[in-house]
C-alpha atoms as a PDB file:
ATOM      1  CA  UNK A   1       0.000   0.000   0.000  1.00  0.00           C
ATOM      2  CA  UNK A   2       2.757   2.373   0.976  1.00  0.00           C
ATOM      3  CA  UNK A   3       4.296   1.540  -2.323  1.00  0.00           C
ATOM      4  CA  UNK A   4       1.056   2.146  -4.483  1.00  0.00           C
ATOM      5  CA  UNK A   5       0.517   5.258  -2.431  1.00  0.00           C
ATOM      6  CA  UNK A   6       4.396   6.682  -2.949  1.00  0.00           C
ATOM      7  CA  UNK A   7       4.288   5.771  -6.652  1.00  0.00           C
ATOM      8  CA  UNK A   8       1.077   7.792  -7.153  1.00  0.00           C
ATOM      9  CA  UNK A   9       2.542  10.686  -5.378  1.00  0.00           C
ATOM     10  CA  UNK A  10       6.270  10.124  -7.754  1.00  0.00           C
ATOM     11  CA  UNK A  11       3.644   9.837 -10.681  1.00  0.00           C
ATOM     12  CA  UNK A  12       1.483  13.360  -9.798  1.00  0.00           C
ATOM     13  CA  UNK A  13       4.943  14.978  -8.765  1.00  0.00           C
ATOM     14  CA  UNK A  14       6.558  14.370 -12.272  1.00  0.00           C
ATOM     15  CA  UNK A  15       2.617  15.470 -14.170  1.00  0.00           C
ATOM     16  CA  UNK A  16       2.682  19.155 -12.297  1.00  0.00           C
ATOM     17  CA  UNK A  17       5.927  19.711 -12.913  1.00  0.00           C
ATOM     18  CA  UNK A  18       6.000  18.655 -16.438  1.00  0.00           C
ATOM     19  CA  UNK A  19       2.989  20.807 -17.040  1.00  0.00           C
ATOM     20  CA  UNK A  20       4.811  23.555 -14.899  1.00  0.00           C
ATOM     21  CA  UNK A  21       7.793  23.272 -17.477  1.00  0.00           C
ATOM     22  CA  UNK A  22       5.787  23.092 -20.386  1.00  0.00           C
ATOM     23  CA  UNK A  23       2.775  26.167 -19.045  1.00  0.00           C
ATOM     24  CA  UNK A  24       3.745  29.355 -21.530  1.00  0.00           C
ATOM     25  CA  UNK A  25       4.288  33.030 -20.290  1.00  0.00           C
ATOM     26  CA  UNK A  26       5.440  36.095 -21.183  1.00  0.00           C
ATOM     27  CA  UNK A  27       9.032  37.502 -20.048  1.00  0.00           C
ATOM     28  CA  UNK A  28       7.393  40.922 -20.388  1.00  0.00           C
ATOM     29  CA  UNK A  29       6.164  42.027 -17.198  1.00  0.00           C
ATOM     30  CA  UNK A  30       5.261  45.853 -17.739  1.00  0.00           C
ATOM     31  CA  UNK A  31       8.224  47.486 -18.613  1.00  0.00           C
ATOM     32  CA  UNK A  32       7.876  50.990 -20.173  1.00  0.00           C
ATOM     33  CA  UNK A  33       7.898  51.074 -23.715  1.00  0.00           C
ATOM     34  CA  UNK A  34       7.624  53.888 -25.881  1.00  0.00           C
ATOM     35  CA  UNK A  35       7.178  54.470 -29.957  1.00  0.00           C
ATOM     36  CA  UNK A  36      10.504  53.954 -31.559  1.00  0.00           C
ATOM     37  CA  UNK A  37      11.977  51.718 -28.871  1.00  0.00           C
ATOM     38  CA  UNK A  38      13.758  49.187 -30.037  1.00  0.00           C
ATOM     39  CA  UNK A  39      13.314  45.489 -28.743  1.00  0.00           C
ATOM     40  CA  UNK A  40      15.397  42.026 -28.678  1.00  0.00           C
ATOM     41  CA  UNK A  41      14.760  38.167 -27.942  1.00  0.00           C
ATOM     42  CA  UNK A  42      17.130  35.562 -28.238  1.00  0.00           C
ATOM     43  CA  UNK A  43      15.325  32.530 -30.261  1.00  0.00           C
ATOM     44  CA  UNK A  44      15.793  28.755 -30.190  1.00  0.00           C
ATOM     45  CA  UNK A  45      15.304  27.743 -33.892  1.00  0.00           C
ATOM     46  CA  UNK A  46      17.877  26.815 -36.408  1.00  0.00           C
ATOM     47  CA  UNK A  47      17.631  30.134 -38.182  1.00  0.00           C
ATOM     48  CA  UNK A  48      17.789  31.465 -34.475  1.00  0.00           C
ATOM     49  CA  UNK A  49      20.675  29.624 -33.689  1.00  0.00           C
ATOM     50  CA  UNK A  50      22.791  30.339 -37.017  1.00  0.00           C
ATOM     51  CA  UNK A  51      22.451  34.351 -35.905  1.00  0.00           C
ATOM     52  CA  UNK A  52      23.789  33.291 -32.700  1.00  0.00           C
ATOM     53  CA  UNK A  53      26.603  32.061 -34.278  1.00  0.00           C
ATOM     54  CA  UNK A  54      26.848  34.624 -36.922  1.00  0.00           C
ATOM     55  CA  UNK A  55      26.839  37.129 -34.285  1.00  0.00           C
ATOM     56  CA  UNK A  56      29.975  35.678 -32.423  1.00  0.00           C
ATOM     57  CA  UNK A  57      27.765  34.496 -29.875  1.00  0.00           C
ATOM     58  CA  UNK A  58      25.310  37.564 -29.535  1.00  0.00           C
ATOM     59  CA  UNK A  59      22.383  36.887 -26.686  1.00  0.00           C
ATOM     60  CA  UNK A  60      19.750  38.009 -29.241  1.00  0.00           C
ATOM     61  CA  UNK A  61      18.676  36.223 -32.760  1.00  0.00           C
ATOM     62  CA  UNK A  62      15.445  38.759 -33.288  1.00  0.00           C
ATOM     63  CA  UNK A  63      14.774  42.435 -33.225  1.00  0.00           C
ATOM     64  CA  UNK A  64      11.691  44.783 -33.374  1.00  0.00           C
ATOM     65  CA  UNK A  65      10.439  47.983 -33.243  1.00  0.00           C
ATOM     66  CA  UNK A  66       7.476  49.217 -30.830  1.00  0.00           C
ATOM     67  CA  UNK A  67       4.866  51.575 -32.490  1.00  0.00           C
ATOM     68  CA  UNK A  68       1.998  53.346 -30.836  1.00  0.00           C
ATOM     69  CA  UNK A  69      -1.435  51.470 -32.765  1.00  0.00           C
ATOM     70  CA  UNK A  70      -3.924  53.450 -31.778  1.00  0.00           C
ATOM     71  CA  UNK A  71      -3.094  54.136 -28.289  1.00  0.00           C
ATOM     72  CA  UNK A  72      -1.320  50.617 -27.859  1.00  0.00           C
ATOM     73  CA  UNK A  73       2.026  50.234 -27.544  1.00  0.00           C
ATOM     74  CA  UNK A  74       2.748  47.307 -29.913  1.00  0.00           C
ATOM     75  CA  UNK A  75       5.806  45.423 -31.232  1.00  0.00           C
ATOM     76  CA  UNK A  76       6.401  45.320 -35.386  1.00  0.00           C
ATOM     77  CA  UNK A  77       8.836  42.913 -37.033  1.00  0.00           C
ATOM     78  CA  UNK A  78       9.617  40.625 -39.711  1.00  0.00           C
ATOM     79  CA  UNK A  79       9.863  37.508 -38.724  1.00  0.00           C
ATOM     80  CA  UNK A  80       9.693  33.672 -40.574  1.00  0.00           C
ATOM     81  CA  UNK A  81       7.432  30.855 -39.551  1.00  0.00           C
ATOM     82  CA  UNK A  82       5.820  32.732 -36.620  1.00  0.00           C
ATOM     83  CA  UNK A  83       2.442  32.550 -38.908  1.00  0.00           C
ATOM     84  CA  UNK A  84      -1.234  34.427 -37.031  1.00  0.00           C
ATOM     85  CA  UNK A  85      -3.539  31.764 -39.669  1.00  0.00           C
ATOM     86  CA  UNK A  86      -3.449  28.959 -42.438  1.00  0.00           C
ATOM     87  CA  UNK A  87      -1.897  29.863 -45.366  1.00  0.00           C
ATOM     88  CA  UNK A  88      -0.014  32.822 -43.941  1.00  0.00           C
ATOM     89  CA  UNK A  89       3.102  34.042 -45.410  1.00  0.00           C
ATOM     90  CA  UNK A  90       6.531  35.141 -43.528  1.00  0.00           C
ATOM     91  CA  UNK A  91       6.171  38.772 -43.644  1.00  0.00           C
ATOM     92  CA  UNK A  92       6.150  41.779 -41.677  1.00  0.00           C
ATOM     93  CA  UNK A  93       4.169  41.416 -38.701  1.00  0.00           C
ATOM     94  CA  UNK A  94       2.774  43.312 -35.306  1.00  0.00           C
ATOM     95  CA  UNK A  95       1.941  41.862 -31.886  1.00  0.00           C
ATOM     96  CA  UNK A  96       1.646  42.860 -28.323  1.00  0.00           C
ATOM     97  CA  UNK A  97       4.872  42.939 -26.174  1.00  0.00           C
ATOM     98  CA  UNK A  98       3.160  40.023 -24.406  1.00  0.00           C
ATOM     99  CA  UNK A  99       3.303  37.554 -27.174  1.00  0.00           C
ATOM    100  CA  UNK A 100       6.577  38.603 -28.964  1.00  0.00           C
ATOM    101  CA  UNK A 101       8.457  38.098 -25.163  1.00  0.00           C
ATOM    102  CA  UNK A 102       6.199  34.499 -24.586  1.00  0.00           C
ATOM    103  CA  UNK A 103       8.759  31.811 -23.406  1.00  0.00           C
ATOM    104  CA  UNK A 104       8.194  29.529 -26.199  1.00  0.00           C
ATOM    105  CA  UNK A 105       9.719  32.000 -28.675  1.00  0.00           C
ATOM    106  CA  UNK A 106      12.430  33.770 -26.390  1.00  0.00           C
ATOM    107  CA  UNK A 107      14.886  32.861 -23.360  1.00  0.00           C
ATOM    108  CA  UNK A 108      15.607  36.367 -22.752  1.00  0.00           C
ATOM    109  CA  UNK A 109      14.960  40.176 -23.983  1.00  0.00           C
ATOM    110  CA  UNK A 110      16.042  43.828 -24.126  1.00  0.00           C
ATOM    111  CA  UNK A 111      14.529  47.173 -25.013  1.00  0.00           C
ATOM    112  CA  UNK A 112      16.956  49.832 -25.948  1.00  0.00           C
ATOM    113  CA  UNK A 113      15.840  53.785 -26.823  1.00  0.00           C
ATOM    114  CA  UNK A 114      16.851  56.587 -29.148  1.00  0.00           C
ATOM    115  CA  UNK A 115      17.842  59.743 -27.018  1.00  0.00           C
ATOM    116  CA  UNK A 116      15.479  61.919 -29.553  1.00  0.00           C
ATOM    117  CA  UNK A 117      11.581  61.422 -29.191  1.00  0.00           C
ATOM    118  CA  UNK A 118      10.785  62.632 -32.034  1.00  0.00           C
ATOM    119  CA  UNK A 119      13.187  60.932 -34.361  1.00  0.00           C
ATOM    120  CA  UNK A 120      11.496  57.559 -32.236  1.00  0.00           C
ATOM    121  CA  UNK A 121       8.459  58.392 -33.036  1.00  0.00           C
ATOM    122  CA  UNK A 122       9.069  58.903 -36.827  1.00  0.00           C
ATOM    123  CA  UNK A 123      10.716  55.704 -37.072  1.00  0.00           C
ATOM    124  CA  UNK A 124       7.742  54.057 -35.532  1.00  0.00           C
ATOM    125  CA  UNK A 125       5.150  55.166 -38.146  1.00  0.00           C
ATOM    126  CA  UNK A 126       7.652  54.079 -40.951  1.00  0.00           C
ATOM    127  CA  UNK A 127       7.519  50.901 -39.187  1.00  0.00           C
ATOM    128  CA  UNK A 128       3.577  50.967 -38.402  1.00  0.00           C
ATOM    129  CA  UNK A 129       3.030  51.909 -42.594  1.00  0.00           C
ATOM    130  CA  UNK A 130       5.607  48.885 -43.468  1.00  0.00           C
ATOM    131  CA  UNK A 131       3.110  46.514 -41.229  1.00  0.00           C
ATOM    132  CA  UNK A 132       0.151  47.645 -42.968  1.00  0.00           C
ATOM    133  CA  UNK A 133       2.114  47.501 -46.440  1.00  0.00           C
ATOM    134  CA  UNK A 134       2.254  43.721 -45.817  1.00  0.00           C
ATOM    135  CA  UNK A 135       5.594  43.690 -46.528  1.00  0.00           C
ATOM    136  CA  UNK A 136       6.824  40.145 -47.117  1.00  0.00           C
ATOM    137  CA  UNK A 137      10.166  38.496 -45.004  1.00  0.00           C
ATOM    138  CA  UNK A 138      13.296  38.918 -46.516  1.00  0.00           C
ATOM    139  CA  UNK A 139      14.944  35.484 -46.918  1.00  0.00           C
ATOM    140  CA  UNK A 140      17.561  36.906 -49.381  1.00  0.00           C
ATOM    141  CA  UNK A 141      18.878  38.867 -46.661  1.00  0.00           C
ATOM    142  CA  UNK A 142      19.152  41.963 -48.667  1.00  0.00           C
ATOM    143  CA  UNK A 143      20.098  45.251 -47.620  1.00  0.00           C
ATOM    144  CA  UNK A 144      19.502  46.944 -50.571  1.00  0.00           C
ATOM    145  CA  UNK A 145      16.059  46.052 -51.651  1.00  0.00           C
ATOM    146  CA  UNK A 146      13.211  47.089 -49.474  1.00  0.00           C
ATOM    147  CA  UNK A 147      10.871  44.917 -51.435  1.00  0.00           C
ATOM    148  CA  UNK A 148      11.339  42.499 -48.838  1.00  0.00           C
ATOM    149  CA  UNK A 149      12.597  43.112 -44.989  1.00  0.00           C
ATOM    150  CA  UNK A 150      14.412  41.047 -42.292  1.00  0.00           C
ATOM    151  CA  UNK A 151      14.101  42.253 -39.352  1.00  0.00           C
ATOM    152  CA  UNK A 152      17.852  44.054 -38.291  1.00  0.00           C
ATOM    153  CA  UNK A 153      16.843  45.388 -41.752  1.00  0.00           C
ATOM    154  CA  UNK A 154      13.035  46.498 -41.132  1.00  0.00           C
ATOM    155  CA  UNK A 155      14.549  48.632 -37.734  1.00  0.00           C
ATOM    156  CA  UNK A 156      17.234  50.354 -39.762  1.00  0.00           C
ATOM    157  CA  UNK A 157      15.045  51.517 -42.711  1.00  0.00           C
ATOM    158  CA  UNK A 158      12.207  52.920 -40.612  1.00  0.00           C
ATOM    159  CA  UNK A 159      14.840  54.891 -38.842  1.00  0.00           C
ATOM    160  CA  UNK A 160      16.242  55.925 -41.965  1.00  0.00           C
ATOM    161  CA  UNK A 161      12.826  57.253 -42.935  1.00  0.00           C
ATOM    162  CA  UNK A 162      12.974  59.491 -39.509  1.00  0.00           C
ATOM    163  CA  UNK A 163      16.087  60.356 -41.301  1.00  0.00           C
ATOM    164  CA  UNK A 164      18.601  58.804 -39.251  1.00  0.00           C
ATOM    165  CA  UNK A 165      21.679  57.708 -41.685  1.00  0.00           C
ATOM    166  CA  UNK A 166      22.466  54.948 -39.939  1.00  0.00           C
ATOM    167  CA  UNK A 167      20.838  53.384 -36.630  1.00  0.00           C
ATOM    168  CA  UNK A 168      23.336  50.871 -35.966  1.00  0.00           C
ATOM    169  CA  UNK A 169      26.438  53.002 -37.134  1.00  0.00           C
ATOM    170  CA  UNK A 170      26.230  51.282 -40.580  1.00  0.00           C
ATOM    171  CA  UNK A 171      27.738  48.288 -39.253  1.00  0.00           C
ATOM    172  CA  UNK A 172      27.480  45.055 -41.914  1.00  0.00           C
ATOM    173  CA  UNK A 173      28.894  41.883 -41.613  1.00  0.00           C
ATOM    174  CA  UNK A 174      29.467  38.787 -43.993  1.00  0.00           C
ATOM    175  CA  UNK A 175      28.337  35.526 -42.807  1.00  0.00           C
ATOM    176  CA  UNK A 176      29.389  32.147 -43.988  1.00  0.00           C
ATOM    177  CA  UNK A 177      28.130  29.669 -42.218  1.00  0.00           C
ATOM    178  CA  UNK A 178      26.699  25.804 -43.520  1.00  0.00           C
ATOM    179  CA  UNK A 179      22.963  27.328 -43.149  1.00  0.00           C
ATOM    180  CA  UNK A 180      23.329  31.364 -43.324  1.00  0.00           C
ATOM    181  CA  UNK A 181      25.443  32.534 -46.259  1.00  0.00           C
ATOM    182  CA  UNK A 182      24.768  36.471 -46.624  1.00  0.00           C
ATOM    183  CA  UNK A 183      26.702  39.610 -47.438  1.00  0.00           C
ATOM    184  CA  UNK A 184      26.527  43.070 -45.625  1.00  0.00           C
ATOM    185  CA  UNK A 185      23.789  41.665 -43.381  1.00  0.00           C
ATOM    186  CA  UNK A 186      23.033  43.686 -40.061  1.00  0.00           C
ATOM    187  CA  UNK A 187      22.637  41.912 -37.045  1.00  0.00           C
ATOM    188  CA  UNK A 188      21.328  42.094 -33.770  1.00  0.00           C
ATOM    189  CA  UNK A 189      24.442  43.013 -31.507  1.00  0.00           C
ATOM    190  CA  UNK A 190      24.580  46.174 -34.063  1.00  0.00           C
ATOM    191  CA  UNK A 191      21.487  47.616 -32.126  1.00  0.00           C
ATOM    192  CA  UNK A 192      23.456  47.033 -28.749  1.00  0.00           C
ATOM    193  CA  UNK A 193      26.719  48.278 -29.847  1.00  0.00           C
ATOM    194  CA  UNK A 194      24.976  51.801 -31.480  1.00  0.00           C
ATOM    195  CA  UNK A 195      25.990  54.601 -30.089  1.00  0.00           C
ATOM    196  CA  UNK A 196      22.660  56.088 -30.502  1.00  0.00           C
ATOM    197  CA  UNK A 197      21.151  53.656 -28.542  1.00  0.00           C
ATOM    198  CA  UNK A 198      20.725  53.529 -24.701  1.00  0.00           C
ATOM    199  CA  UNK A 199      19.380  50.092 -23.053  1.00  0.00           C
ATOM    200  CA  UNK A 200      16.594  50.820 -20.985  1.00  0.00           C
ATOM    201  CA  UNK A 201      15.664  47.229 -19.846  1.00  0.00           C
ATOM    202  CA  UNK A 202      16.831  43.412 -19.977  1.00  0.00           C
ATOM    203  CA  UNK A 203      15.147  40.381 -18.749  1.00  0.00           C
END
């Protein structure tokens, strides 16, 4: 009996705590964001991990940029396989700061923020037009067609269209890796290392 009873116990243990592991939330727990800001996550997917490596082992594999919709501070960037319905398309995309920070797409996150306001702000509604553009995902990786935007590439050009040169200091990089073979790609550390850029938060 004491047996039957422990091994029922072992069995429930193991359940809650598997569910525990496996119950989704949101890293984002309220902190401040304004238009313009300028967010990161760190994903676990192959094209995820092939940043990571591309970026010399950078924390983050994703960026966005947070624009005000309608009074709600919301999160737009290009992004592949993250589809919102059947038969959607990898292409520019919004979502709360809620879902883009859930645990199942992110082990960790940042939030960095232009000095000028109103340069943020500018840069946001670029962003907020290239959403509602239905822009596609860029898988060629390239910088110089905006047909098609990644996302390091999405953030630059709507602060280019605030008329910012350069948000990330025009750094590019050349990647050759088995998976992820690009030329004068931008990447995510570029954000961190701007000097136009302050980080505001990290969790």
């Amino acid at each position: 009996m004491k047996i039957h009873i422990l091994t029922i116990l072992l069995t429930t243990t193991i359940a809650i705590s598997a569910c525990y592991r496996n119950k989704e939330h949101s890293l984002y727990n309220g902190q401040e964001l304004r238009a313009g800001d300028i967010v990161l996550r760190c994903g676990s997917g192959l094209t995820s991990r092939a940043v990571l490596v591309a970026d010399n082992g950078g924390c983050y594999s994703h960026v966005g940029i947070v624009v005000d919709s309608s009074g709600v501070m919301m999160i737009v960037h290009a992004v592949p396989g993250e589809h919102d319905f059947p038969n959607d398309i990898d292409r520019v995309k919004m979502d709360d700061a809620k879902t883009f920070f859930l645990t199942t797409r992110t082990t960790n996150g940042r939030i960095l923020r232009h000095s000028d306001s109103i340069v943020a702000k500018k840069a946001a509604q670029a962003a907020h037009r290239l959403y509602k553009s239905s822009i596609i995902f860029d898988h060629e990786y390239n910088i110089s067609d905006t047909a098609a935007l990644y996302c390091s590439e999405l953030v630059e050009y709507a602060y280019k269209q605030a008329g910012v040169p350069s948000i990330t200091d025009f750094a590019r990089h050349d990647v050759y890796l088995p998976v992820f073979q690009y030329e004068q790609v931008i990447l995510p550390s570029d954000f961190i290392n701007s000097k136009q850029l302050k980080t505001i938060a990290e969790f």
